[in-house]
C-alpha atoms as a PDB file:
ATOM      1  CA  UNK A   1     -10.346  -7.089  -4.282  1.00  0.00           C
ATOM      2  CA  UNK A   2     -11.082  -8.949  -0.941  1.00  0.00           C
ATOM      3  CA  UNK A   3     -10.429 -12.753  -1.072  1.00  0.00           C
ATOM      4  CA  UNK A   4     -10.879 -15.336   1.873  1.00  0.00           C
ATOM      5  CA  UNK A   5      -6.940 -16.463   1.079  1.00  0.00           C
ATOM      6  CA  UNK A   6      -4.234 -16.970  -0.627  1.00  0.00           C
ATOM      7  CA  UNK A   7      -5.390 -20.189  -2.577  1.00  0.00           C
ATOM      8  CA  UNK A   8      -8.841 -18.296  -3.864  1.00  0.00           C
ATOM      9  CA  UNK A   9      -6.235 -15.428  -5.156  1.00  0.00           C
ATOM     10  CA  UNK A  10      -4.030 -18.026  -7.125  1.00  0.00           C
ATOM     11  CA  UNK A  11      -7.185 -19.893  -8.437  1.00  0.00           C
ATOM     12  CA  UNK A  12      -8.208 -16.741 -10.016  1.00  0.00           C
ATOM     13  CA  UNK A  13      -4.998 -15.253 -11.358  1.00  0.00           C
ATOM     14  CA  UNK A  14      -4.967 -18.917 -13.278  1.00  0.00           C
ATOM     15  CA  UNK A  15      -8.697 -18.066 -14.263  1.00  0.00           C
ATOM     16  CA  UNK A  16      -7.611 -14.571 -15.366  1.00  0.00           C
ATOM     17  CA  UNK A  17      -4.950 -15.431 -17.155  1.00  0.00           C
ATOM     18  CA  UNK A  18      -7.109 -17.098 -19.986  1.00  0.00           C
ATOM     19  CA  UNK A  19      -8.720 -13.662 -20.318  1.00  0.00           C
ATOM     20  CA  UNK A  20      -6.456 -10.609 -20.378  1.00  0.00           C
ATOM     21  CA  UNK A  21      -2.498  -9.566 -18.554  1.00  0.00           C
ATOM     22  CA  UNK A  22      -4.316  -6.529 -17.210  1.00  0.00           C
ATOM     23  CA  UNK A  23      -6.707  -9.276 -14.928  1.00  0.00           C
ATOM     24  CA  UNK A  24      -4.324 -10.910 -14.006  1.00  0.00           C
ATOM     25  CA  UNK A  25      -2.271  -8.052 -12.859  1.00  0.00           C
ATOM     26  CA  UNK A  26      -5.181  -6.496 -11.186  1.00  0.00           C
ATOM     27  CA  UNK A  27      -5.684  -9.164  -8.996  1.00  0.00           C
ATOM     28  CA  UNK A  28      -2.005  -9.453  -8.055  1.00  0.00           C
ATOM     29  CA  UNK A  29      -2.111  -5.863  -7.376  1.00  0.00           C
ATOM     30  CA  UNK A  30      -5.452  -5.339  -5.799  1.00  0.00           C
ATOM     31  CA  UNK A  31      -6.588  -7.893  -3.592  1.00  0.00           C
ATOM     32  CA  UNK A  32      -6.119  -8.207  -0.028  1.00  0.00           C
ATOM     33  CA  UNK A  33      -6.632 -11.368   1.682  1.00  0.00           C
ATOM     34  CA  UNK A  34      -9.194 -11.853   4.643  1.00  0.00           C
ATOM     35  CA  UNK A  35      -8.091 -15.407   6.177  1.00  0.00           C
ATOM     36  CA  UNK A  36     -11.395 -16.692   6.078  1.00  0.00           C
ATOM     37  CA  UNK A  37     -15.034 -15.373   5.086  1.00  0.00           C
ATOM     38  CA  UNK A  38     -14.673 -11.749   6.544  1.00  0.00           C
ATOM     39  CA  UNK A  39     -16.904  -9.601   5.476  1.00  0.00           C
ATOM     40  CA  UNK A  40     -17.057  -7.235   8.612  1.00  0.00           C
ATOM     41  CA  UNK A  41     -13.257  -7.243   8.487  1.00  0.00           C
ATOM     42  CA  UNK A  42     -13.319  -5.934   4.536  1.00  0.00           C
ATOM     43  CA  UNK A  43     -16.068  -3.854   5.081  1.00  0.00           C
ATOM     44  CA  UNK A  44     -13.179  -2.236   7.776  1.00  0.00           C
ATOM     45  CA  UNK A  45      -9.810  -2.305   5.774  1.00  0.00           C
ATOM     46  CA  UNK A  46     -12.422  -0.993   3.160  1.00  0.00           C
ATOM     47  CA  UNK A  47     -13.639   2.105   4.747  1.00  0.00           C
ATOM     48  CA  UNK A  48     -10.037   2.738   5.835  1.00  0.00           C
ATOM     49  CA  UNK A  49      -9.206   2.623   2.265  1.00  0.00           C
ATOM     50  CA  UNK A  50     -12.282   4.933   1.543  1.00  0.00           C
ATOM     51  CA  UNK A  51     -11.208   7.820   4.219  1.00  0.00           C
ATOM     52  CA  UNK A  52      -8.033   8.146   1.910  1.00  0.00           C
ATOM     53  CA  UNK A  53      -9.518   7.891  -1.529  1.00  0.00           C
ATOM     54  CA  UNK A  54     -13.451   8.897  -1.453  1.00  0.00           C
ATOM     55  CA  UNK A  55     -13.880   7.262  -5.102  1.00  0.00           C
ATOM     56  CA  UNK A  56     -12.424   4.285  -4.314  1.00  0.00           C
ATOM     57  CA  UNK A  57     -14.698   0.892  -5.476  1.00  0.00           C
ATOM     58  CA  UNK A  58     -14.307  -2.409  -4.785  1.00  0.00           C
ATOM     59  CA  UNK A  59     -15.162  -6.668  -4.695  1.00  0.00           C
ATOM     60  CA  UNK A  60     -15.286  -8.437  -1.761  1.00  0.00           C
ATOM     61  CA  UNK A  61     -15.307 -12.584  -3.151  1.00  0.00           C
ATOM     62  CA  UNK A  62     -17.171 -15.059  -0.805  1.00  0.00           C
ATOM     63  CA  UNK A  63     -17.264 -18.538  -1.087  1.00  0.00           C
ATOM     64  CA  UNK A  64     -21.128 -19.613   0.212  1.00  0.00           C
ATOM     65  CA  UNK A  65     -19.666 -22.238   2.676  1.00  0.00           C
ATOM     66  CA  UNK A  66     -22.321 -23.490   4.864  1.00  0.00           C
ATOM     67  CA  UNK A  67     -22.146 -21.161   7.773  1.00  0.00           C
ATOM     68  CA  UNK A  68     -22.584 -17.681   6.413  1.00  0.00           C
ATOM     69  CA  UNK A  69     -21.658 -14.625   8.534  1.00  0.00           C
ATOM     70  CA  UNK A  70     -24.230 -11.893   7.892  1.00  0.00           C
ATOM     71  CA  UNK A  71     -22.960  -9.435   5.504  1.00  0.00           C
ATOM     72  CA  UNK A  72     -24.658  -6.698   7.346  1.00  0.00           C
ATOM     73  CA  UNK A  73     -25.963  -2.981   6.212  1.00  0.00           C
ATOM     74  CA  UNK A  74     -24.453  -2.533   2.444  1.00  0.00           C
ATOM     75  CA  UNK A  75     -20.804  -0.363   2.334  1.00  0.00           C
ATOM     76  CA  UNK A  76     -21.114   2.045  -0.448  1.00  0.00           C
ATOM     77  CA  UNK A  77     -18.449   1.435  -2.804  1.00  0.00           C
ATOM     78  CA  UNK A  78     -17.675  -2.127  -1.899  1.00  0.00           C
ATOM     79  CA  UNK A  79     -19.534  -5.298  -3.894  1.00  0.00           C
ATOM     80  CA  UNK A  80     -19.942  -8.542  -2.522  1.00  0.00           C
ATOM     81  CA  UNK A  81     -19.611 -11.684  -4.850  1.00  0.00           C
ATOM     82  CA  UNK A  82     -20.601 -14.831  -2.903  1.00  0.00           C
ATOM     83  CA  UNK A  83     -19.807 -17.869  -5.389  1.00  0.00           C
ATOM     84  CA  UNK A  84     -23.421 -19.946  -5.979  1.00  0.00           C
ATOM     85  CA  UNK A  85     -21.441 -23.135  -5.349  1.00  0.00           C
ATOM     86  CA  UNK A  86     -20.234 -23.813  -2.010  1.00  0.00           C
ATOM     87  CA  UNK A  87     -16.558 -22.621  -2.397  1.00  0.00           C
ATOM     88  CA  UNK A  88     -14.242 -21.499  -5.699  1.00  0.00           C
ATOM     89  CA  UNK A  89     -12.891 -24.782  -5.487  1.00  0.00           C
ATOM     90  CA  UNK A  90     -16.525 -25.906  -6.866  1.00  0.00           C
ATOM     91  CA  UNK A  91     -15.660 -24.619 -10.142  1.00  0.00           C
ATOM     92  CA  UNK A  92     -12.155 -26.793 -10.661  1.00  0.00           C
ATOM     93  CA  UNK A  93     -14.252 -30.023 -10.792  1.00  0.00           C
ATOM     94  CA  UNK A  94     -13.643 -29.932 -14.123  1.00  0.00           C
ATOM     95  CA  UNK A  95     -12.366 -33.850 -15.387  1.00  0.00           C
ATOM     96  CA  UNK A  96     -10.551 -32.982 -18.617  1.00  0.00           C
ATOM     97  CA  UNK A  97      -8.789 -29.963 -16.623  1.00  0.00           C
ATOM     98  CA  UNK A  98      -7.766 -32.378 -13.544  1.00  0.00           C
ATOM     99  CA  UNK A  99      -6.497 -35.041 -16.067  1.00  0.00           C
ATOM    100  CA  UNK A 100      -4.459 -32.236 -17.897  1.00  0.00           C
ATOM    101  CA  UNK A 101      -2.969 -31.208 -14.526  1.00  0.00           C
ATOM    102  CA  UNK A 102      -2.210 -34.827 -13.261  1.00  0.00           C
ATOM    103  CA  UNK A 103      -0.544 -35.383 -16.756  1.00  0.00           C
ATOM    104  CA  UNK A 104      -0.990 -39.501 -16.179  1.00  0.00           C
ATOM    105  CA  UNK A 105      -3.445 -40.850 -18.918  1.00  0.00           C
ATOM    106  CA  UNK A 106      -3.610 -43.779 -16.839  1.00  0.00           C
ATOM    107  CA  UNK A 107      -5.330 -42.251 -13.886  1.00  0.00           C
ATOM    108  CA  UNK A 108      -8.307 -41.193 -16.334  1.00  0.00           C
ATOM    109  CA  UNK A 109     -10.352 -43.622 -15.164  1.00  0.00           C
ATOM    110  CA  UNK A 110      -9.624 -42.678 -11.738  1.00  0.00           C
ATOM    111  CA  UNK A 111     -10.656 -39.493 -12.131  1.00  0.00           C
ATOM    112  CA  UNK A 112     -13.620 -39.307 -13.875  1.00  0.00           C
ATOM    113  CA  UNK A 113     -14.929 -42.434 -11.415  1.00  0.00           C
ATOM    114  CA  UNK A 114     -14.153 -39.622  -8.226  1.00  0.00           C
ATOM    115  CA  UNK A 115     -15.786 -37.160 -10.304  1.00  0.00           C
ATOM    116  CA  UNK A 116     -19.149 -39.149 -11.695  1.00  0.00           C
ATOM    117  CA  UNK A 117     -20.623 -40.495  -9.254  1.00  0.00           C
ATOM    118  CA  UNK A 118     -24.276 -40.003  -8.851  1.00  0.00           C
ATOM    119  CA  UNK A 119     -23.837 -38.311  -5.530  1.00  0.00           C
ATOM    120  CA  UNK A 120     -21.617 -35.897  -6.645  1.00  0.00           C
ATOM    121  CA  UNK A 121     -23.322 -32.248  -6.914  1.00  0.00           C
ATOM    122  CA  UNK A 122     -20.797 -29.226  -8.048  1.00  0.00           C
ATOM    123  CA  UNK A 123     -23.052 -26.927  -5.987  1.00  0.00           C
ATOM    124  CA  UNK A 124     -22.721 -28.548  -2.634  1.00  0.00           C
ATOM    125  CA  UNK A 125     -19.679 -30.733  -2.923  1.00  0.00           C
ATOM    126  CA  UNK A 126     -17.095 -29.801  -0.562  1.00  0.00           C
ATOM    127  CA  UNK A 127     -14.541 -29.328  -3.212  1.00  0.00           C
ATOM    128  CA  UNK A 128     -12.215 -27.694  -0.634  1.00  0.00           C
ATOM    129  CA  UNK A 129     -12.000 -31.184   0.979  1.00  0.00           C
ATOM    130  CA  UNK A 130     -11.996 -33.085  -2.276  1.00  0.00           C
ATOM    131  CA  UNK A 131      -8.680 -31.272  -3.443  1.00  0.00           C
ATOM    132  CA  UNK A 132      -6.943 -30.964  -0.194  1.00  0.00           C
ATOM    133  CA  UNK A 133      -3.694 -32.819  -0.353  1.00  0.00           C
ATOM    134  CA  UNK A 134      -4.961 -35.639   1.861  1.00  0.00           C
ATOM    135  CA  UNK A 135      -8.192 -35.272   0.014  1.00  0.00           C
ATOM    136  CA  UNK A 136     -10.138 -38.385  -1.401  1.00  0.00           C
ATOM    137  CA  UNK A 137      -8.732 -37.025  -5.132  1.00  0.00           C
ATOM    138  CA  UNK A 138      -5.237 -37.415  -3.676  1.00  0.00           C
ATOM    139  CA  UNK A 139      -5.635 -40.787  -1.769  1.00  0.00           C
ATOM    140  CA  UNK A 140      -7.371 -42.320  -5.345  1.00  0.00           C
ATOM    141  CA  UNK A 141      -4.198 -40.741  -7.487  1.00  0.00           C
ATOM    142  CA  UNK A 142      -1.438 -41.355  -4.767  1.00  0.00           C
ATOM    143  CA  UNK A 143      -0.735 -37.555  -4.862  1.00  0.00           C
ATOM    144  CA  UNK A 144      -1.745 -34.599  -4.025  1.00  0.00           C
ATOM    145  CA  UNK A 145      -3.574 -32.226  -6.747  1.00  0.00           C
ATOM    146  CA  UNK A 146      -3.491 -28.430  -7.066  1.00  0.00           C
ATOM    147  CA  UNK A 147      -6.309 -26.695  -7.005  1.00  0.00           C
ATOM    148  CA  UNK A 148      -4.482 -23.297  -8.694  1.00  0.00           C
ATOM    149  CA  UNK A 149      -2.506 -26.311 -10.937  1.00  0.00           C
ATOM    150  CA  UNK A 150      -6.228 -27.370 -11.943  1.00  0.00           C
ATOM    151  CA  UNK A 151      -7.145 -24.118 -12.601  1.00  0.00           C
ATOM    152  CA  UNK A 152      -3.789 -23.755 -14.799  1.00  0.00           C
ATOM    153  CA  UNK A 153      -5.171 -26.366 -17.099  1.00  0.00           C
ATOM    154  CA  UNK A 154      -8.341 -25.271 -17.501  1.00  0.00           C
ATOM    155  CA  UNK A 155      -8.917 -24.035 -20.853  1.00  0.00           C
ATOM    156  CA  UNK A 156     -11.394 -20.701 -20.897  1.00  0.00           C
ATOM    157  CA  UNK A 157     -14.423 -22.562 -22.024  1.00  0.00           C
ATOM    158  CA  UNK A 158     -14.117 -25.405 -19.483  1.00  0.00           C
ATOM    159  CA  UNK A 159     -14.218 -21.897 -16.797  1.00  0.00           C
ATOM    160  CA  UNK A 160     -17.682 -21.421 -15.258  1.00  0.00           C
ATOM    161  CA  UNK A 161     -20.292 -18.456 -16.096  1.00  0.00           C
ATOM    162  CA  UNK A 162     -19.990 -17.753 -12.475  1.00  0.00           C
ATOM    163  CA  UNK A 163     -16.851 -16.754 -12.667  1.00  0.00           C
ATOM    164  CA  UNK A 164     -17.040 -14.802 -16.413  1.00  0.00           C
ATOM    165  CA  UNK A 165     -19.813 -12.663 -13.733  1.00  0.00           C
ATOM    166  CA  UNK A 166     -17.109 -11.755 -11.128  1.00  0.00           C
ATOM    167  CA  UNK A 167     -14.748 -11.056 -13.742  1.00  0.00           C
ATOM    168  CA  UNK A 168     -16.798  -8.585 -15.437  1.00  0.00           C
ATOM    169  CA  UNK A 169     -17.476  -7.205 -11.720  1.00  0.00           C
ATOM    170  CA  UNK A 170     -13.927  -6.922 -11.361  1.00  0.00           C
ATOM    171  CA  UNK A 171     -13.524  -5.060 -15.224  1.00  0.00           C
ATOM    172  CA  UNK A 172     -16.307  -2.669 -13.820  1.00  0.00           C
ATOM    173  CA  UNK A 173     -14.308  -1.752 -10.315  1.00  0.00           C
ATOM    174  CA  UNK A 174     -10.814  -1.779 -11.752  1.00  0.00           C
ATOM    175  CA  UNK A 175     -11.655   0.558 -14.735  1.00  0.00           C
ATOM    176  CA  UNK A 176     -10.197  -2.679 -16.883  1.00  0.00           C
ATOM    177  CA  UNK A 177     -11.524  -2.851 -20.403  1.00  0.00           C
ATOM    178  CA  UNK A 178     -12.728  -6.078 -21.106  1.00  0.00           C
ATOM    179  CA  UNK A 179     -11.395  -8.741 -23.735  1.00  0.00           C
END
């Protein structure tokens, strides 16, 4: 399991938590992170990986970002999974899920004002920028918010379709059985 960093991997051992131990295990055990949007450098470690064990399979997870490095002639063996939105983080701007997280009723307001307004799209919002610590979430609350803390308090139907797809990509490559 490729993933552009450490942050993505936490987000989705939170996700995969709600779903089944083996997930979450899998992606403890599996993924290797790229520092950044890779793919040339997973389609590498990958094809290493390949010389060693011919049958080996595997996902490489993208966010969609708005510079995309080409991902090139296909590697057999190795899936790509760009996210639709614009990063992972996309799919934490969940309002219920932030206010369990935060854990201060009285920054509900707050919240779901940062959150609603009209110019607010989940698909292109820089979520990435939204949650950083010095983010305009953070600056609003008066502390920072974590995005794998977010995705702690999500409950599984507050979790995105986009990310039941990678997880049944994942199922498939791992040899998991699904829940």
């Amino acid at each position: 399991l490729y993933l552009e960093g450490p942050g993505d991997q936490a987000i989705l051992r939170s996700w995969a938590r709600r779903f089944s131990r083996p997930l979450e295990r899998a992606i403890d055990e599996s993924s290797v992170l790229m520092g950044g949007r890779q793919p040339a450098r997973a389609k590498k470690h990958f094809r290493q990986q390949r010389s060693q064990e011919p049958a080996a399979r595997g996902v490489c997870v993208l966010d969609r970002d708005d510079a995309e490095e080409p991902l090139g002639e296909p590697e057999p063996g190795l899936e790509f999974f760009t996210w639709p939105r614009r990063h992972i983080e996309s799919y934490l701007l969940v309002a219920s899920a932030i206010r369990r997280h935060t854990r201060n009723t009285s920054e509900i307001d707050e919240i779901e004002r940062i959150l609603g307004c009209s110019d607010l799209d989940p698909v292109d919002t820089h979520a990435k920028n939204l949650l950083s610590p010095r983010g305009a979430l953070a600056r609003e609350l008066g502390h920072p918010v974590s995005a794998a803390g977010v995705a702690r308090a999500m409950r599984r139907e507050e979790i995105h379709e986009d990310v039941h797809t990678l997880f049944d990509r994942i199922y498939t490559n791992a040899n998991l059985r699904a829940p």
